[in-house]
C-alpha atoms as a PDB file:
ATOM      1  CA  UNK A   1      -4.867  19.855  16.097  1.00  0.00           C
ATOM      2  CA  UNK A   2      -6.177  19.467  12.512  1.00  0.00           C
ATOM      3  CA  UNK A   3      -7.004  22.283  10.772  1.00  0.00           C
ATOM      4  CA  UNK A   4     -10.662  23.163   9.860  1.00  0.00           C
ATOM      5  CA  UNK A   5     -11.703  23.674   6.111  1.00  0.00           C
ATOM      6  CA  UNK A   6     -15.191  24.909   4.446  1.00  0.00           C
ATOM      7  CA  UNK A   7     -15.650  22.911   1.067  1.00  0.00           C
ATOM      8  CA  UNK A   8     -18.529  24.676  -0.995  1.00  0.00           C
ATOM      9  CA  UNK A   9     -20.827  21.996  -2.047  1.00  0.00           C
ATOM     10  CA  UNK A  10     -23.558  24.074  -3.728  1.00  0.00           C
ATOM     11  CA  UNK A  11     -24.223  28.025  -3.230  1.00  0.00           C
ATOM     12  CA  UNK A  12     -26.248  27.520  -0.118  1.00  0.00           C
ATOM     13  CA  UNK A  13     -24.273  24.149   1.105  1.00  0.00           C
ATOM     14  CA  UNK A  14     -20.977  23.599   2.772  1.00  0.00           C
ATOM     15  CA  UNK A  15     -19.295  20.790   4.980  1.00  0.00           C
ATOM     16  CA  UNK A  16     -16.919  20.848   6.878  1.00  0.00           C
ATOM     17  CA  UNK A  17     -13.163  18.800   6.425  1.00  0.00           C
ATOM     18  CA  UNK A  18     -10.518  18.321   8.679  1.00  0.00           C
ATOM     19  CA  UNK A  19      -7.060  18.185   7.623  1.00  0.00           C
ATOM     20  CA  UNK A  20      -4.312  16.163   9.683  1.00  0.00           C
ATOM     21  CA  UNK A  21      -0.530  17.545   8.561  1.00  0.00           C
ATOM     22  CA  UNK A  22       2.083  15.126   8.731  1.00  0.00           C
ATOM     23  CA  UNK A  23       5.117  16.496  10.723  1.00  0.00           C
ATOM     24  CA  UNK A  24       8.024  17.917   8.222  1.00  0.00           C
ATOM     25  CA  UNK A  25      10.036  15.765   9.805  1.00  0.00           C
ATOM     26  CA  UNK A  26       8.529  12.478   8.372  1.00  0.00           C
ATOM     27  CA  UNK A  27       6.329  13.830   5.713  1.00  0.00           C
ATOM     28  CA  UNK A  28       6.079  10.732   3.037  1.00  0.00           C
ATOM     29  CA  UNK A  29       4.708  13.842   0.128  1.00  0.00           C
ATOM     30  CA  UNK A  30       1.560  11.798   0.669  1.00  0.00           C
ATOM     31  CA  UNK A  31      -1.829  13.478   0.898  1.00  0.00           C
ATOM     32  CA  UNK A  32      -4.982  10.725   1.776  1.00  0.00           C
ATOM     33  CA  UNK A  33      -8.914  11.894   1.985  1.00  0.00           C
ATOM     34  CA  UNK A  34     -10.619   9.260   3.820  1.00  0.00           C
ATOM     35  CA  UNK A  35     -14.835   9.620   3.664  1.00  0.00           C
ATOM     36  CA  UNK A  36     -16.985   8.334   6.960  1.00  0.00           C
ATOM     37  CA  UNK A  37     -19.341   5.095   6.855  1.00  0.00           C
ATOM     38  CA  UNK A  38     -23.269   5.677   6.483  1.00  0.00           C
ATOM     39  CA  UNK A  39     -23.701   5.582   9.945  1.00  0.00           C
ATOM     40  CA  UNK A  40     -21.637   7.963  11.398  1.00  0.00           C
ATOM     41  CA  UNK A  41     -19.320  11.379  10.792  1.00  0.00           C
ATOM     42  CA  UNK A  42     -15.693  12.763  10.720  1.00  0.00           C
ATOM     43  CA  UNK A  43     -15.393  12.987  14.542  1.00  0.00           C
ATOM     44  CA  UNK A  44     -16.483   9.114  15.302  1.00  0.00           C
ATOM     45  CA  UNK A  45     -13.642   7.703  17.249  1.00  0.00           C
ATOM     46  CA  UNK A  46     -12.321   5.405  14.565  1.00  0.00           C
ATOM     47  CA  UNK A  47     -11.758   8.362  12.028  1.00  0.00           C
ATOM     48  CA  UNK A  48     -10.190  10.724  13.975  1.00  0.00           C
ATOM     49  CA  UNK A  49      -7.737   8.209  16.094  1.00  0.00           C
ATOM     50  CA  UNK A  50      -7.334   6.677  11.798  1.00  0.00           C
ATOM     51  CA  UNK A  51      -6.281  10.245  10.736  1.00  0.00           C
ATOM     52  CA  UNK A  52      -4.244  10.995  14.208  1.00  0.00           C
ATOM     53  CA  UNK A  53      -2.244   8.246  13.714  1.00  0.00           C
ATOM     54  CA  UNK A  54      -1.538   8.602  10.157  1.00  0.00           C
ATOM     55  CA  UNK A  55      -0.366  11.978  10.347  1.00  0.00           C
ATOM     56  CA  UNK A  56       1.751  10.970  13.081  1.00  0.00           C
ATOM     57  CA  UNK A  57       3.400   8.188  10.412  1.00  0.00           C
ATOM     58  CA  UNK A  58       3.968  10.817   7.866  1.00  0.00           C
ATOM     59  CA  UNK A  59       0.944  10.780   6.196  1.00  0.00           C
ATOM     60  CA  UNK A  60      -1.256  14.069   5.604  1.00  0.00           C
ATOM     61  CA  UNK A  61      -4.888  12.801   6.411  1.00  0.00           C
ATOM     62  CA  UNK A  62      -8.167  14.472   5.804  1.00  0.00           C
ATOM     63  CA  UNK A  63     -11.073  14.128   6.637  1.00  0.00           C
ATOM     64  CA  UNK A  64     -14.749  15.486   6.262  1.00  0.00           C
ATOM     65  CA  UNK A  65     -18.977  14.937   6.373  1.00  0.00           C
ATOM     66  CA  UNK A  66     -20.958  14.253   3.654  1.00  0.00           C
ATOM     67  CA  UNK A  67     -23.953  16.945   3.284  1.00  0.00           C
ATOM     68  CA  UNK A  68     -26.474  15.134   5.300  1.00  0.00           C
ATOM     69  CA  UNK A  69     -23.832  14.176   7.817  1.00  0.00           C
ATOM     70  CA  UNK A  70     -23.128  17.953   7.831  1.00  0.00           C
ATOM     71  CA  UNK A  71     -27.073  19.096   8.065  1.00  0.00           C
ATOM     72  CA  UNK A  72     -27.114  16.347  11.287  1.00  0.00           C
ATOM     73  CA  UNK A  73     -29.249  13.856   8.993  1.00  0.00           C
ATOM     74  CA  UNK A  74     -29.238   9.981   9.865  1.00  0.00           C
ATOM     75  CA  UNK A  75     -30.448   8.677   5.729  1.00  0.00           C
ATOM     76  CA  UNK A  76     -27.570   9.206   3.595  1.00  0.00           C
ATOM     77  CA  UNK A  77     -27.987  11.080   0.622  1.00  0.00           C
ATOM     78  CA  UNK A  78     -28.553   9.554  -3.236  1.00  0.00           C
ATOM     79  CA  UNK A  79     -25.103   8.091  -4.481  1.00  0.00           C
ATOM     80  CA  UNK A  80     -24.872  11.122  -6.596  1.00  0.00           C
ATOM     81  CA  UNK A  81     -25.256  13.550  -4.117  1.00  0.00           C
ATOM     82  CA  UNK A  82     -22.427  11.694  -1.935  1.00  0.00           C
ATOM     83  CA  UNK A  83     -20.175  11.448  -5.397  1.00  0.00           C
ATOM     84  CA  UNK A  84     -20.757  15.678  -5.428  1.00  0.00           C
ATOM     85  CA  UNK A  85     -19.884  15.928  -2.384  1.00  0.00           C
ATOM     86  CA  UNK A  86     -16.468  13.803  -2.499  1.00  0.00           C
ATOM     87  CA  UNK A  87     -15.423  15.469  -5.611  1.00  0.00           C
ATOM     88  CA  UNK A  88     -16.054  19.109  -4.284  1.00  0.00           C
ATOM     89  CA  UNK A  89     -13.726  17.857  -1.255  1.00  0.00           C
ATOM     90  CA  UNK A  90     -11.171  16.700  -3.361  1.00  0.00           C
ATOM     91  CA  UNK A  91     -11.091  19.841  -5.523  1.00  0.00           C
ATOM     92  CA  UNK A  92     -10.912  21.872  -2.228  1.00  0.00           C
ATOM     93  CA  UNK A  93      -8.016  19.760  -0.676  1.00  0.00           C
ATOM     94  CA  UNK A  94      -5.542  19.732  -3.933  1.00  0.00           C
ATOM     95  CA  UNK A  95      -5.122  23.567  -3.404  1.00  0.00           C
ATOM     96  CA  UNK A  96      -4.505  22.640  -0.125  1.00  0.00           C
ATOM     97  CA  UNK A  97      -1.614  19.640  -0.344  1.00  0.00           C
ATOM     98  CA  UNK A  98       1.047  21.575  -2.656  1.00  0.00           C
ATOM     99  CA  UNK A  99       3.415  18.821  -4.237  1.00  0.00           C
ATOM    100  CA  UNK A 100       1.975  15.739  -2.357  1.00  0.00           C
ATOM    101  CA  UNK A 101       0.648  13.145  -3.916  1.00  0.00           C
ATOM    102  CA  UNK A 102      -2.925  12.189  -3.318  1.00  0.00           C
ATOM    103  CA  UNK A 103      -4.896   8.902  -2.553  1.00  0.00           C
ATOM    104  CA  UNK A 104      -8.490   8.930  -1.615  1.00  0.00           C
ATOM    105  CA  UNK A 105     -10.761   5.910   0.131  1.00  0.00           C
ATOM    106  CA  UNK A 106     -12.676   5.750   3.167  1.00  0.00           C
ATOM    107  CA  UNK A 107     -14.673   3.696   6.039  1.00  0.00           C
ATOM    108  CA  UNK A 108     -17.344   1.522   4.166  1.00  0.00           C
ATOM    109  CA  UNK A 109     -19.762   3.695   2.613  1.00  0.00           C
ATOM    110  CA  UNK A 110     -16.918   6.309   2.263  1.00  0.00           C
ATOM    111  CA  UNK A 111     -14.769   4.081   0.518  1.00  0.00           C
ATOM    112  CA  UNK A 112     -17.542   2.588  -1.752  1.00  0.00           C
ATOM    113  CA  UNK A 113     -18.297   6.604  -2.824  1.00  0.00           C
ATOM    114  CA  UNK A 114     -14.341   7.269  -3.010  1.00  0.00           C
ATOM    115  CA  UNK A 115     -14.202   4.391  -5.936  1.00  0.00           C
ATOM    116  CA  UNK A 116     -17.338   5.287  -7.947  1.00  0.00           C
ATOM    117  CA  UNK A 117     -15.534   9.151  -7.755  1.00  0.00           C
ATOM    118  CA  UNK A 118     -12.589   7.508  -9.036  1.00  0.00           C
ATOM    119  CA  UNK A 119     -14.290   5.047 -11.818  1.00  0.00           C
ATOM    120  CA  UNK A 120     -16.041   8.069 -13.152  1.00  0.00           C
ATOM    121  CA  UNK A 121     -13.876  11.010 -12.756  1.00  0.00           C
ATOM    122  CA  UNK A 122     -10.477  11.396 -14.601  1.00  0.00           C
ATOM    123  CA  UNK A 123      -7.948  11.895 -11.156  1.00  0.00           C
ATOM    124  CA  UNK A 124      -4.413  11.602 -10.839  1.00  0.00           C
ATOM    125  CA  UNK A 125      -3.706   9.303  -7.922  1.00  0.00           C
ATOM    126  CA  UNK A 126      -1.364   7.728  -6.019  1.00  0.00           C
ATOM    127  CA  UNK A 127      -4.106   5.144  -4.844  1.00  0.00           C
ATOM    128  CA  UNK A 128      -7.150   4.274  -3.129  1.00  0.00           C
ATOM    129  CA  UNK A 129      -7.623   2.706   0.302  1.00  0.00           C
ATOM    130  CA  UNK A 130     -10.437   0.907   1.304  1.00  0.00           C
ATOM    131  CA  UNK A 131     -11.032   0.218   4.840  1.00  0.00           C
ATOM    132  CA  UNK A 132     -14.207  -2.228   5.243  1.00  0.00           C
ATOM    133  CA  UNK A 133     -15.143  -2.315   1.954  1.00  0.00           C
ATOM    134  CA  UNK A 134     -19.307  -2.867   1.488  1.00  0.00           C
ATOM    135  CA  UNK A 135     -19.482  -5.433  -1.188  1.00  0.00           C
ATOM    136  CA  UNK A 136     -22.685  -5.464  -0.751  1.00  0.00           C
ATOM    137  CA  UNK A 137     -25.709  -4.956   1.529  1.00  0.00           C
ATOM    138  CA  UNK A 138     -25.627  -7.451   4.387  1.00  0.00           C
ATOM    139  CA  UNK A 139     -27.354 -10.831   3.677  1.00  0.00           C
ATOM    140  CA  UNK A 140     -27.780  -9.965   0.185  1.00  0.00           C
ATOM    141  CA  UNK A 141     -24.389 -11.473  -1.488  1.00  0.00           C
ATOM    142  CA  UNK A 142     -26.097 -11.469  -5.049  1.00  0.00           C
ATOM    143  CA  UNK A 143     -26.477  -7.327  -4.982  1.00  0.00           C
ATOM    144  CA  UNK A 144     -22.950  -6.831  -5.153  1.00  0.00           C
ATOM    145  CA  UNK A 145     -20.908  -3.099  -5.434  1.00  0.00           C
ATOM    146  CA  UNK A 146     -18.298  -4.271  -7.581  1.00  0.00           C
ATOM    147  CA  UNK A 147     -19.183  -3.577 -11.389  1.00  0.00           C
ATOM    148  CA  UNK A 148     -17.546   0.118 -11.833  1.00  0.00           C
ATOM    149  CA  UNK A 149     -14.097  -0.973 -10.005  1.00  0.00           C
ATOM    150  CA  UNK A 150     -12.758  -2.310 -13.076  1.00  0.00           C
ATOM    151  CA  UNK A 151     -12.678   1.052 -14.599  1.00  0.00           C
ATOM    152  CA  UNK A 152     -10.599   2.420 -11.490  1.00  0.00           C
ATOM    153  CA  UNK A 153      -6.661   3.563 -13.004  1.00  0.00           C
ATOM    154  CA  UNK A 154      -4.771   3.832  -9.813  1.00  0.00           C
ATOM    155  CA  UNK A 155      -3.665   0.797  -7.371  1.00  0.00           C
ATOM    156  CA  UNK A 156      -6.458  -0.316  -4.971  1.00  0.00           C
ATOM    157  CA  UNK A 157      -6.038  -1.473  -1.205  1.00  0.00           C
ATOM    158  CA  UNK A 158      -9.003  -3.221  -0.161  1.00  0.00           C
ATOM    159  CA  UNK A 159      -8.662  -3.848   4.222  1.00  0.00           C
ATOM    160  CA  UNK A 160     -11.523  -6.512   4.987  1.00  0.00           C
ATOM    161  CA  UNK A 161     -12.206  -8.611   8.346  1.00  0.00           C
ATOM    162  CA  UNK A 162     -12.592 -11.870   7.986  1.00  0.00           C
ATOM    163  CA  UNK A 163     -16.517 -11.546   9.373  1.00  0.00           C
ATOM    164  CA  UNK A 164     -17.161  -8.921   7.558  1.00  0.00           C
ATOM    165  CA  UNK A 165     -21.060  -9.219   6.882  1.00  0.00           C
ATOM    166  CA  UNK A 166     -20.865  -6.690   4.323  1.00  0.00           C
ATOM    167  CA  UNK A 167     -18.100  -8.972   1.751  1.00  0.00           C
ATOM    168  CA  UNK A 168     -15.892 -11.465   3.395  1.00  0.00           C
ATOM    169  CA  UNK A 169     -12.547 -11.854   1.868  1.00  0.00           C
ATOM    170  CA  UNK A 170     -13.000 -14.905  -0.130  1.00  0.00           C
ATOM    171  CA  UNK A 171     -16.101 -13.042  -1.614  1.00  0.00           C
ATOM    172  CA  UNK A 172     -13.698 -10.137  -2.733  1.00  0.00           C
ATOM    173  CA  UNK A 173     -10.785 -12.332  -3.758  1.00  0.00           C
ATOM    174  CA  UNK A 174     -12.475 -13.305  -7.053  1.00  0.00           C
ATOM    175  CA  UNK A 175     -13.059  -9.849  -8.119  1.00  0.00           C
ATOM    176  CA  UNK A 176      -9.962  -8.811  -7.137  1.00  0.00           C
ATOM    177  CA  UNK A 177      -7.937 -11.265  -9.213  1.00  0.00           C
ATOM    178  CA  UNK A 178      -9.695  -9.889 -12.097  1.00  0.00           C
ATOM    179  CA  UNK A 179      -8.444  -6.378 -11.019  1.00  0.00           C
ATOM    180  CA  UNK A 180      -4.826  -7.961 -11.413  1.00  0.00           C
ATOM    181  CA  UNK A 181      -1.698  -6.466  -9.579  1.00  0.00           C
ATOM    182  CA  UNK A 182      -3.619  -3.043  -9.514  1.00  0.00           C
ATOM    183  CA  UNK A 183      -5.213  -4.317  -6.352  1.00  0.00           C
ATOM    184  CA  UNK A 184      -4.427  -6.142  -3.108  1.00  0.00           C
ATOM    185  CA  UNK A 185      -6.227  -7.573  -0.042  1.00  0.00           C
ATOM    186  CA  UNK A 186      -5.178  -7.015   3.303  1.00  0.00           C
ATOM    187  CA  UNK A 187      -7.149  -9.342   5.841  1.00  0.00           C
ATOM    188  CA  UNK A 188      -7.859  -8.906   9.453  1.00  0.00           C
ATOM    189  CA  UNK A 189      -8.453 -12.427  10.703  1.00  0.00           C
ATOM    190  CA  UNK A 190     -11.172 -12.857  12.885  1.00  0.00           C
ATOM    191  CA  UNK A 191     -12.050  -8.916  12.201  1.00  0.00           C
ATOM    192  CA  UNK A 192     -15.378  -7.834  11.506  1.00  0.00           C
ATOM    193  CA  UNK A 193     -17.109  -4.963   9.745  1.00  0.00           C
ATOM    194  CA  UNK A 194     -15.210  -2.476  11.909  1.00  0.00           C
ATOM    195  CA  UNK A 195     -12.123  -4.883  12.402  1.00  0.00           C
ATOM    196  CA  UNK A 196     -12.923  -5.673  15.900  1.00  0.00           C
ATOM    197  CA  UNK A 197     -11.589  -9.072  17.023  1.00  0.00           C
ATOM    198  CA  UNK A 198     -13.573 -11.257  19.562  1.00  0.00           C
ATOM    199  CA  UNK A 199     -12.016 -11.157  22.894  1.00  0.00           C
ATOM    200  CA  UNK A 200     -11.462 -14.719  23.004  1.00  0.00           C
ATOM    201  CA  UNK A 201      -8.390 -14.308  20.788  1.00  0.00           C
ATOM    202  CA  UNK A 202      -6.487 -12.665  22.840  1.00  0.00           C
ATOM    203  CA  UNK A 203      -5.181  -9.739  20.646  1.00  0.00           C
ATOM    204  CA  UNK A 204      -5.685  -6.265  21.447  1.00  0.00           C
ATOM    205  CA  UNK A 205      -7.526  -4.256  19.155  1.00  0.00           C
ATOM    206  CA  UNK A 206      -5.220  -1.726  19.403  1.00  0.00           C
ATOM    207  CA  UNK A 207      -2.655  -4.014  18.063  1.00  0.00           C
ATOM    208  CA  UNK A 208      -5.019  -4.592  15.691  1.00  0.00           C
ATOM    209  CA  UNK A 209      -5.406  -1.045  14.456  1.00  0.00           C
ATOM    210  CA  UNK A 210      -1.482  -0.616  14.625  1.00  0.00           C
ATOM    211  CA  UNK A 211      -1.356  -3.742  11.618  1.00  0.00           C
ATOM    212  CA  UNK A 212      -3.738  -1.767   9.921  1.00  0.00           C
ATOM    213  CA  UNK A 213      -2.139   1.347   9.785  1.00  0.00           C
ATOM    214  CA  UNK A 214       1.343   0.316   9.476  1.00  0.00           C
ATOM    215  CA  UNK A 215       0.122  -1.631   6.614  1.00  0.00           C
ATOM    216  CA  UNK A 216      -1.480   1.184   4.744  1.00  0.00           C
ATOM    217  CA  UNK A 217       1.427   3.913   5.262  1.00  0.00           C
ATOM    218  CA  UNK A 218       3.678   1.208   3.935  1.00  0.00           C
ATOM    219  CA  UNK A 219       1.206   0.614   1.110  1.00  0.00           C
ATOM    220  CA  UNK A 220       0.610   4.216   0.004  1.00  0.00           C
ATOM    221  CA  UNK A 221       4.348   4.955   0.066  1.00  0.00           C
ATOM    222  CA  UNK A 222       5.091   1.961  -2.249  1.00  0.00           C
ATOM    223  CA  UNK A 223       2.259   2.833  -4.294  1.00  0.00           C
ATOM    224  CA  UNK A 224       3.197   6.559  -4.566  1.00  0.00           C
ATOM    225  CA  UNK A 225       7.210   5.878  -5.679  1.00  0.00           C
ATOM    226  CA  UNK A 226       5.707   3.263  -8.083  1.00  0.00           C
ATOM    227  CA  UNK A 227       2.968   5.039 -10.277  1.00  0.00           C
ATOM    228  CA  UNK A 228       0.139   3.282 -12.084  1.00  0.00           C
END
């Protein structure tokens, strides 16, 4: 069972984070906060099975809502609200992870809010981890989210369908060639914005997930013996 922690957001505010420990036994010294998309919370099936499953591959996950996720509110909050609100958990969590190293990323929005924390906030990490990430707003391919992640200093790991209607992977692979070896694409063919895979190919999208998450433990623990 993850354990419950109360990150102080403001005097009168708190949310609440969840924090995944990897088992002694296979503990990669690898600590990863992972922010929900817009449109849902910490306890949507996706995030906690992600998190479950990391922990279970060695690496410590956390997890946690955003204020308005937190006060039960559908409109998410200004972008510097949400970048409060991810620093405050990452302050909270490094008194928490003792010697591990720590990444930071999230599901769409949550990963979007992870890398504008990171492009404007002097952090020490292993890397970032992007799962879905919203290039930009559906339909719209000329209001693009991209202009602060040159300014990231720790390796990026962008995980894209191929349908993704938020950034398609040959819309990120320009930017990310001007990121250099600091970054790298991992595509889910045939995924969409949540990585699910028509039925008509056949694989499961359990398999699916597995790919993704063996992909990013092996990522992270690469990233974290090899330091930006």
């Amino acid at each position: 069972m993850p354990e419950t922690i109360k990150v102080d957001i403001a005097p009168a505010d708190q949310v609440t984070a969840l924090l995944y420990p990897a088992g002694a036994s296979n503990s990669a010294g690898i600590s990863l906060i992972l922010g929900h998309g817009a449109g849902t919370d910490q306890r949507n099936a996706f995030m906690v099975s992600f998190a479950t499953e990391l922990a279970e591959r060695g690496i410590e996950a956390v997890t946690f809502n955003f204020l308005y996720t937190e006060h039960r509110r559908r409109i998410p909050d200004r972008n510097d609200r949400l970048e409060v609100c991810y620093r405050a958990v990452i302050d909270a969590v490094r008194h928490r992870i003792g010697r591990n190293k720590l990444a930071i990323g999230g599901k769409s929005m949550g990963g979007r809010i992870a890398s504008q924390v990171a492009a404007n906030t002097p952090l020490d990490l292993a890397g970032l981890v992007f799962l879905g990430y919203p290039l930009h707003p559906p339909g719209k391919p000329d209001q693009l989210r991209s202009k602060h992640l040159p300014s990231i200093r720790a390796p990026m790991l962008f995980v894209q369908g191929a349908r993704d209607a938020f950034g398609t992977p040959d819309e990120l692979r320009p930017i990310i060639r001007e990121l250099g070896t600091a970054a790298e694409l991992f595509v889910i063919e045939d995924g969409d914005h949540s990585f699910k895979v028509p039925k008509k190919t056949g694989i499961p999208q359990q398999d699916v997930y597995r790919s993704i998450l063996g992909h990013v433990v092996q990522w992270l623990n690469e990233a974290a013996r090899h330091p930006n």
